[in-house]
C-alpha atoms as a PDB file:
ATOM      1  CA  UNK A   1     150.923 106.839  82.863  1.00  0.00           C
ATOM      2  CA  UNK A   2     149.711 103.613  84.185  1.00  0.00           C
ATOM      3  CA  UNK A   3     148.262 105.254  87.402  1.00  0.00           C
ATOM      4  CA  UNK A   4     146.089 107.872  84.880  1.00  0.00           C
ATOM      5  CA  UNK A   5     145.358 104.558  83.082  1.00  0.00           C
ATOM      6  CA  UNK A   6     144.120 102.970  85.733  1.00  0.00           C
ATOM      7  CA  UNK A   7     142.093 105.914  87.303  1.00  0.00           C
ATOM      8  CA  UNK A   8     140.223 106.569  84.058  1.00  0.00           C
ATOM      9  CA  UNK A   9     138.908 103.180  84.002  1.00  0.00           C
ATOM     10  CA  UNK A  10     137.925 103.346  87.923  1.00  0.00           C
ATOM     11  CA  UNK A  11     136.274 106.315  87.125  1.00  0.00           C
ATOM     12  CA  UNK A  12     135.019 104.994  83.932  1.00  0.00           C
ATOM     13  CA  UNK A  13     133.470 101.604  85.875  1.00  0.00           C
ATOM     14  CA  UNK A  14     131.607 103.093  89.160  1.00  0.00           C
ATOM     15  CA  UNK A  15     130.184 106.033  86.679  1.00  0.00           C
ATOM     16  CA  UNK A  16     128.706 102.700  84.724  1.00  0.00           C
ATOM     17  CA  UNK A  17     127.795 101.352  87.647  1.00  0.00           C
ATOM     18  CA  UNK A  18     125.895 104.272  89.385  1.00  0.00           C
ATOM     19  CA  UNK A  19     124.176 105.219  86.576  1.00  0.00           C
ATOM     20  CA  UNK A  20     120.193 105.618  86.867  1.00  0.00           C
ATOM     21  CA  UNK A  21     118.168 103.634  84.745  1.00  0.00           C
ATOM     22  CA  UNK A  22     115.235 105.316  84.597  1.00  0.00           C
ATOM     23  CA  UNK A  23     117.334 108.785  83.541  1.00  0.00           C
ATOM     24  CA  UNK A  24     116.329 107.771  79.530  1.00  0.00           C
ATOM     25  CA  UNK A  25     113.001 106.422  80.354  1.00  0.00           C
ATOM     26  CA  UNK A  26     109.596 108.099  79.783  1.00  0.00           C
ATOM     27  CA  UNK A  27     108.304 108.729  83.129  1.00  0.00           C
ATOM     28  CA  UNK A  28     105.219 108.107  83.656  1.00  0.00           C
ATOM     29  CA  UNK A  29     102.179 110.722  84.774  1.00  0.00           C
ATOM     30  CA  UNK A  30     100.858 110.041  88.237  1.00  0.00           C
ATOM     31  CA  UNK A  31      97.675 111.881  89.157  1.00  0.00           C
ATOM     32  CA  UNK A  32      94.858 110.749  91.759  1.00  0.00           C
ATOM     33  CA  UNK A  33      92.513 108.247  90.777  1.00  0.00           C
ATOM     34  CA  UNK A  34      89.097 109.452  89.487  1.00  0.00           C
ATOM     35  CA  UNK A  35      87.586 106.332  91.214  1.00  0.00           C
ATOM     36  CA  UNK A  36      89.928 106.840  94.399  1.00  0.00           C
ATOM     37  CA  UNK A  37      86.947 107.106  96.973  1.00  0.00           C
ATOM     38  CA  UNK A  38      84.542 104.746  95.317  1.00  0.00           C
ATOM     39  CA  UNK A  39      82.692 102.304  96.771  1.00  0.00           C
ATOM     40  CA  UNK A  40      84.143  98.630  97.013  1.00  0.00           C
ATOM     41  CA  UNK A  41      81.615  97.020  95.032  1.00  0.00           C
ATOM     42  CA  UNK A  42      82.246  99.764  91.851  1.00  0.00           C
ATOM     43  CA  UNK A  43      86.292  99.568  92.306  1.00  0.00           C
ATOM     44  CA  UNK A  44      85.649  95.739  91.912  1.00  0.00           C
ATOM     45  CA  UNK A  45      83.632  96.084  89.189  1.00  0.00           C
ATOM     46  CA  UNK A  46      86.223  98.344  87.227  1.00  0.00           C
ATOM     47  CA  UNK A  47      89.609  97.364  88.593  1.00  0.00           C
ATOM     48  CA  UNK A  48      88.541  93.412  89.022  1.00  0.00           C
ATOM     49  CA  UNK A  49      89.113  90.441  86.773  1.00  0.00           C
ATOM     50  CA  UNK A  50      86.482  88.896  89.246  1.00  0.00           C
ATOM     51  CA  UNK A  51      82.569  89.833  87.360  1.00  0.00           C
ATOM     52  CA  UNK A  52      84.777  91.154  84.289  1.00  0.00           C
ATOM     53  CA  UNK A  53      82.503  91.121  81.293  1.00  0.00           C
ATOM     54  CA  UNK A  54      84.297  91.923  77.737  1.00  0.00           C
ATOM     55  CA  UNK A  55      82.499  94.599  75.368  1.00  0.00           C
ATOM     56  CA  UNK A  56      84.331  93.318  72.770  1.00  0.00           C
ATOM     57  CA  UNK A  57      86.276  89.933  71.946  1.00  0.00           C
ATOM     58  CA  UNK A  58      87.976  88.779  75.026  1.00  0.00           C
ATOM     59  CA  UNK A  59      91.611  88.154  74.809  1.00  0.00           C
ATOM     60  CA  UNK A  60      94.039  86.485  77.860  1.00  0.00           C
ATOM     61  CA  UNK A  61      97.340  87.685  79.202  1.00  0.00           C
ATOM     62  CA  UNK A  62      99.260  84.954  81.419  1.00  0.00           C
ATOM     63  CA  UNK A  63     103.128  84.414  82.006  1.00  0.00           C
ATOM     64  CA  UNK A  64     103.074  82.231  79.146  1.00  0.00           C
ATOM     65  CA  UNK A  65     102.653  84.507  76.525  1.00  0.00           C
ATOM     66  CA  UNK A  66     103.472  87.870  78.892  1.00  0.00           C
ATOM     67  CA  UNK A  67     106.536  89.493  80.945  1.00  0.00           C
ATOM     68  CA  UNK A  68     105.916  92.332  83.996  1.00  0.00           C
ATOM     69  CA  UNK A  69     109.160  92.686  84.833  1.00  0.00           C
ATOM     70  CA  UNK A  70     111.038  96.104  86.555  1.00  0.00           C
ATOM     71  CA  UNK A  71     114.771  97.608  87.116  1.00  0.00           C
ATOM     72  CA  UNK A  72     115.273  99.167  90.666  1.00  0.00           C
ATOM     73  CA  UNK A  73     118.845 101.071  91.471  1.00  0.00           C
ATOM     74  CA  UNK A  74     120.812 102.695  93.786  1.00  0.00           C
ATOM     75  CA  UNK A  75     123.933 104.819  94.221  1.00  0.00           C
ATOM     76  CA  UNK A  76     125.914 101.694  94.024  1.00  0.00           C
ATOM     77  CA  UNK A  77     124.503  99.315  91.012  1.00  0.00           C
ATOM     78  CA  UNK A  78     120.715  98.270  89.776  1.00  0.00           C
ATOM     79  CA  UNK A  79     118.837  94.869  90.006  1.00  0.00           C
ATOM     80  CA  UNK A  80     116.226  93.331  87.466  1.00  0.00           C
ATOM     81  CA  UNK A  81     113.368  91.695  88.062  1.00  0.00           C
ATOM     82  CA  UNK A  82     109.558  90.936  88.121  1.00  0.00           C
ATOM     83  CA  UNK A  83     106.512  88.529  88.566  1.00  0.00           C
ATOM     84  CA  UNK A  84     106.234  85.046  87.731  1.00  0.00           C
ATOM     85  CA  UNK A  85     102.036  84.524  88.423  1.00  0.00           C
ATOM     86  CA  UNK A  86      99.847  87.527  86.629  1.00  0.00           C
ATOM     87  CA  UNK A  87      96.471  87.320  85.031  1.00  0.00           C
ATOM     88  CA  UNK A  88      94.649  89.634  82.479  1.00  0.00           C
ATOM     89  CA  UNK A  89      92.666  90.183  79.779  1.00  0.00           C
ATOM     90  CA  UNK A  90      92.341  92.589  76.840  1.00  0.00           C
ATOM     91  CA  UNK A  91      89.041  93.533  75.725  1.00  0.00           C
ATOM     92  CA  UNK A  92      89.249  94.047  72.185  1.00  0.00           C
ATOM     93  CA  UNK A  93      86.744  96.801  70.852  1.00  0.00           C
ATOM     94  CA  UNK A  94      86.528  97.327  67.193  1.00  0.00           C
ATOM     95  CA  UNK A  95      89.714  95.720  66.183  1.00  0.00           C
ATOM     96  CA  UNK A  96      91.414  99.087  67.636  1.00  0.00           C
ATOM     97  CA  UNK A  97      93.206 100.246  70.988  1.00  0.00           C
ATOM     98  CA  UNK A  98      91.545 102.862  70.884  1.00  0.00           C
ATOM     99  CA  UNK A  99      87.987 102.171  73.019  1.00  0.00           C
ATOM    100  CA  UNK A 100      89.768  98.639  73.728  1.00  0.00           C
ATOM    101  CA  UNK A 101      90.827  98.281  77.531  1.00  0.00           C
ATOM    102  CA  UNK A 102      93.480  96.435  79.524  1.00  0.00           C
ATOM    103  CA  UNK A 103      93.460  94.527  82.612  1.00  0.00           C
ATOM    104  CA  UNK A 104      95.849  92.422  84.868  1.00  0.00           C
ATOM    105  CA  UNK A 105      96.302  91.601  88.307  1.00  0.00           C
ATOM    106  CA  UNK A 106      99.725  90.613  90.193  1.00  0.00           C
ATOM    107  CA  UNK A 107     100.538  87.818  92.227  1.00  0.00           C
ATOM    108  CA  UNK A 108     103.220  90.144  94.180  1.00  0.00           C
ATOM    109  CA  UNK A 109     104.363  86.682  96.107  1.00  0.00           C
ATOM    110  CA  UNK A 110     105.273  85.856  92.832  1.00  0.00           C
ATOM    111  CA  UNK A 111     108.064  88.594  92.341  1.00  0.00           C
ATOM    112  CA  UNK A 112     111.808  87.401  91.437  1.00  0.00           C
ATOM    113  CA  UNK A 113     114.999  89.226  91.342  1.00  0.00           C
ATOM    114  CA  UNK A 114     118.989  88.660  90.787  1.00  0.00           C
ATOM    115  CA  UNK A 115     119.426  88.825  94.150  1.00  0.00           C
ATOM    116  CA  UNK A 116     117.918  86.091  96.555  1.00  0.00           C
ATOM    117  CA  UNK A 117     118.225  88.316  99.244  1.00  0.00           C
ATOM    118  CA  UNK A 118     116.521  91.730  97.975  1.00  0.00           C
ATOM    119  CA  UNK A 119     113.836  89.142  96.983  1.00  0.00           C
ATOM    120  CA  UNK A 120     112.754  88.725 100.188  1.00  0.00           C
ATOM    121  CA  UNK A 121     113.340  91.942 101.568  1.00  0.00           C
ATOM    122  CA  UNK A 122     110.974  93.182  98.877  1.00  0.00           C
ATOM    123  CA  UNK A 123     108.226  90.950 100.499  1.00  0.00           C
ATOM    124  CA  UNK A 124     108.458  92.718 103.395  1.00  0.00           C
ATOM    125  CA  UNK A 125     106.975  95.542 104.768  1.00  0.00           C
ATOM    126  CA  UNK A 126     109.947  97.644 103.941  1.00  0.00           C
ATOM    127  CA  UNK A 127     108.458  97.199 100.309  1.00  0.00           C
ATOM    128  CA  UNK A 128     105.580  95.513  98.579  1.00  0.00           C
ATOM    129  CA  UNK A 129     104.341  94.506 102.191  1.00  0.00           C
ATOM    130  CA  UNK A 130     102.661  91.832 100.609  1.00  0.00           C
ATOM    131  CA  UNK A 131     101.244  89.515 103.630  1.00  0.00           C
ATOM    132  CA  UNK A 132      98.688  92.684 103.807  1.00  0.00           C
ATOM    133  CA  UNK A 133      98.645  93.750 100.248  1.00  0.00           C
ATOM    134  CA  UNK A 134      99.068  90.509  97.986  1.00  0.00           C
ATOM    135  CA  UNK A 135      97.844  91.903  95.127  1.00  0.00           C
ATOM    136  CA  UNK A 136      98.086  94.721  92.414  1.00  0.00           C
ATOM    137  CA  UNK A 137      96.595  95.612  89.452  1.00  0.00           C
ATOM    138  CA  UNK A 138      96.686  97.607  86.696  1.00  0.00           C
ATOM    139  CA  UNK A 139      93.347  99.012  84.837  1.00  0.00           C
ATOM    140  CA  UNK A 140      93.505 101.164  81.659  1.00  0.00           C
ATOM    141  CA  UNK A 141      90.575 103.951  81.710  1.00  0.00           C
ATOM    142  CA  UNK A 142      91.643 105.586  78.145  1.00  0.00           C
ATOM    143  CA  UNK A 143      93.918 104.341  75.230  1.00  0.00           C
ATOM    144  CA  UNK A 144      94.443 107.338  72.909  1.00  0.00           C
ATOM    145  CA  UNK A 145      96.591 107.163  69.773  1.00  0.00           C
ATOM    146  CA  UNK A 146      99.564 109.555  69.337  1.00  0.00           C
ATOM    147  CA  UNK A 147     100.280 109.686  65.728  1.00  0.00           C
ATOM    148  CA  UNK A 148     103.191 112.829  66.361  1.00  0.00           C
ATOM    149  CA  UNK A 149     105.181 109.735  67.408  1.00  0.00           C
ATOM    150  CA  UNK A 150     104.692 107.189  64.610  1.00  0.00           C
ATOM    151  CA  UNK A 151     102.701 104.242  63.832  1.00  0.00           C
ATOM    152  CA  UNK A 152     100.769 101.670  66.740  1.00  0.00           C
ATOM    153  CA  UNK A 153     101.909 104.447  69.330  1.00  0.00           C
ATOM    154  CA  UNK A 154      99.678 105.138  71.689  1.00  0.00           C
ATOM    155  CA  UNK A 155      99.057 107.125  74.992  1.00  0.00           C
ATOM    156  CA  UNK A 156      97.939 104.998  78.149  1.00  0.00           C
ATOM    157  CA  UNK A 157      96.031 105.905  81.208  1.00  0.00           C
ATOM    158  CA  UNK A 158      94.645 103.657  83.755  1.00  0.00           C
ATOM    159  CA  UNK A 159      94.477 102.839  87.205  1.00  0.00           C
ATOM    160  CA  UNK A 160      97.614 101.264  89.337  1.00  0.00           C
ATOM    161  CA  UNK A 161      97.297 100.030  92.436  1.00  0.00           C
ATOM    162  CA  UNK A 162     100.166  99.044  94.709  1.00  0.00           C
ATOM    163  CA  UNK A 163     100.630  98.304  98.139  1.00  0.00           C
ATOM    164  CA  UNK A 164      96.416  99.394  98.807  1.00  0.00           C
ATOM    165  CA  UNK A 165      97.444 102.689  97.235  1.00  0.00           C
ATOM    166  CA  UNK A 166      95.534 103.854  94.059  1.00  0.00           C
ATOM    167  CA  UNK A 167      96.543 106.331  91.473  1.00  0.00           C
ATOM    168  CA  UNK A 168      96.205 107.091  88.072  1.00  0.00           C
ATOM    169  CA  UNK A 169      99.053 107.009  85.585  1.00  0.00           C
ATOM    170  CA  UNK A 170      99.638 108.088  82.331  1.00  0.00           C
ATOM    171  CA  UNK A 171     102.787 106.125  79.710  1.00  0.00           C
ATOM    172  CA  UNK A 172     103.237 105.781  75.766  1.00  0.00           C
ATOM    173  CA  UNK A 173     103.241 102.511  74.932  1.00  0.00           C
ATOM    174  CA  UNK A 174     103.523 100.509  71.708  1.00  0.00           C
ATOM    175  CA  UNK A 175     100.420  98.645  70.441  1.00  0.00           C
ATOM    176  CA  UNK A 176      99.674  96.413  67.277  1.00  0.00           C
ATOM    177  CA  UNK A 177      96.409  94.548  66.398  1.00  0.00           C
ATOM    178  CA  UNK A 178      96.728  91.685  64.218  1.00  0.00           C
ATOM    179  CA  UNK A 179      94.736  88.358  63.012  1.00  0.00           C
ATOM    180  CA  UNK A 180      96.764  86.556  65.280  1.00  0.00           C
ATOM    181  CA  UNK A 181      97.319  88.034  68.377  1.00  0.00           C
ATOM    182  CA  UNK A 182      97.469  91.627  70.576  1.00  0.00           C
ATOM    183  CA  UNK A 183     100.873  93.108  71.754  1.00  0.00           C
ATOM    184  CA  UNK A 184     101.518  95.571  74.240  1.00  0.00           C
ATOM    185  CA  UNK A 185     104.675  96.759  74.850  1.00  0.00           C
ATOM    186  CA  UNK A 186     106.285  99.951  77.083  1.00  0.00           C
ATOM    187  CA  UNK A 187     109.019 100.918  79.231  1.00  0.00           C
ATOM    188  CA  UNK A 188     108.513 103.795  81.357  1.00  0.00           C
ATOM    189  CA  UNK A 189     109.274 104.602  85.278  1.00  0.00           C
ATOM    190  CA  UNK A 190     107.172 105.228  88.477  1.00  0.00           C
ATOM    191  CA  UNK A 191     108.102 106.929  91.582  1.00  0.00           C
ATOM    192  CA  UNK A 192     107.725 103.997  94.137  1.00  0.00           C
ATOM    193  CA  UNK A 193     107.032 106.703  96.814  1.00  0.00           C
ATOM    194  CA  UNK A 194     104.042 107.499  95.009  1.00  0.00           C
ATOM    195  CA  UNK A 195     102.594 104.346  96.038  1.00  0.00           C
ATOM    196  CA  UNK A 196     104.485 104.242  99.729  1.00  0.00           C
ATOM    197  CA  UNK A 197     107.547 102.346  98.965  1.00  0.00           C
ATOM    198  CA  UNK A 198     109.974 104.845 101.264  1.00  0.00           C
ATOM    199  CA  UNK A 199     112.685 102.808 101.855  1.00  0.00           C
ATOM    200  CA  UNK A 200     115.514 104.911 102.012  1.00  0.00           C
ATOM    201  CA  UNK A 201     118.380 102.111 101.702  1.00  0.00           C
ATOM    202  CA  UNK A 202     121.797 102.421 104.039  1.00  0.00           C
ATOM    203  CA  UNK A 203     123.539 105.966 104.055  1.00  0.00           C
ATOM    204  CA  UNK A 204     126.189 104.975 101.605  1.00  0.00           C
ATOM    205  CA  UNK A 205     123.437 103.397  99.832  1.00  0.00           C
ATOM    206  CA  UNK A 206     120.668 104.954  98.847  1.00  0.00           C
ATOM    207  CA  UNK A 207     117.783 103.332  96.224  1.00  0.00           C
ATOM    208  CA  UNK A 208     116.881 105.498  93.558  1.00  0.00           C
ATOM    209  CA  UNK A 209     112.987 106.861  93.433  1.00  0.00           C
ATOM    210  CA  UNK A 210     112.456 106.181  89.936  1.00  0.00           C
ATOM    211  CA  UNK A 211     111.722 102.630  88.976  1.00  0.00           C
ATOM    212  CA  UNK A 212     111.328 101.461  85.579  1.00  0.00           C
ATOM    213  CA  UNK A 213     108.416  99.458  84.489  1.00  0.00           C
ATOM    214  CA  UNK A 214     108.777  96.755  81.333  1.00  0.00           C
ATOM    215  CA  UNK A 215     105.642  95.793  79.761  1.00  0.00           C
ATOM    216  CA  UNK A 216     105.577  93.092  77.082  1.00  0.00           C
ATOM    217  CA  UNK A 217     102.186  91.243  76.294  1.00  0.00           C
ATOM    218  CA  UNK A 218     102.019  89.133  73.410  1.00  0.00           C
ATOM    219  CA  UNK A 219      98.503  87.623  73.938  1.00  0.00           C
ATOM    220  CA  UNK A 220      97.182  85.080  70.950  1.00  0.00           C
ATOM    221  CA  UNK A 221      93.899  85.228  69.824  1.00  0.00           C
ATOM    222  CA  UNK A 222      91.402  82.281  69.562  1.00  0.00           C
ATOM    223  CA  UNK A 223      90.497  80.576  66.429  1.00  0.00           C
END
């Protein structure tokens, strides 16, 4: 009895432990980028805080008010993290989401984990590689309301770019426009090979595609 005990509750704790993350997440669309092949001067113009000019009222997104954070796994377990330096800005248009845009860029120096170790492996070129590629960004290109799903739901699409690879990707996300401030939250995952990460892990230890992607921006708006 003890033994049958004892094996449900082995069984019980690696299936807990092995278990993928991103299995009850949204995953998100990935497509190519319309703007893929453009020239540098009109990627920087649309995917760049640097020139940025607001169409509408101009709102910041910094850690102080914001969290980009992520949960990678493997067979064996899964690790949290994300970035501790980001900069963005929502450009308000008509008190809606919907014609409004989002951008921020990534410090990917900046990244943090539970694990010192897999923080600096993800540094390396096994990863984020980012002593060539020290930056990524994300740039909405349409914010479309999807009312089937309730209230401040939306649809996003925009332009990610990781590791000097571009693509387009597609993830609900909750949005609310107040007096006060703009929030943006989701939770959706990303196949890191889509973007190059193909680090396969150790035999008995393999990392998971799938990552999953935590949004929350609370960004205040000036009085």
């Amino acid at each position: 009895m003890r033994y049958i005990l004892f094996l449900t509750i082995a069984i019980a704790a690696f299936t807990f432990a092995c278990a993928d993350p991103a299995a009850n997440k949204p995953k998100a669309t990935t497509t190519e980028a319309a703007n893929k092949a453009a020239a540098p001067a009109e990627v920087a113009k649309t995917d760049s805080l640097e020139g940025f000019k607001a169409a509408g009222a101009e709102i910041a997104i910094s850690p102080e008010n914001s969290k980009v954070e992520f949960t990678g796994s493997k067979v064996t377990g899964k690790h949290d993290g994300g970035f501790k330096a980001f900069r963005g800005v929502i450009d308000l248009v008509g008190e809606r989401a919907e014609g409004s845009r989002v951008l921020v860029e990534i410090d990917m120096d900046s990244v943090f984990t539970d694990a010192e170790g897999l923080t600096k492996h993800l540094q390396t070129d096994d990863f984020f590689f980012i002593e060539k590629y020290p930056k990524s960004s994300f740039a909405s290109t349409k914010i479309a309301a999807d009312a089937s799903k309730g209230a401040d739901t939306y649809t996003v699409t925009g332009d990610l770019t990781m590791r000097g690879v571009k693509k387009s990707i597609t993830f609900p996300a909750t949005i609310k426009v107040s007096a006060g401030e703009v929030t943006v939250q989701a939770e959706f995952s990303i196949n890191r090979k889509d973007f190059g990460i193909a680090y396969a892990g150790k035999a008995d230890d393999l990392i998971r595609d799938d990552v999953v992607l935590r949004l929350d921006l609370k960004a205040p708006r000036k009085k």
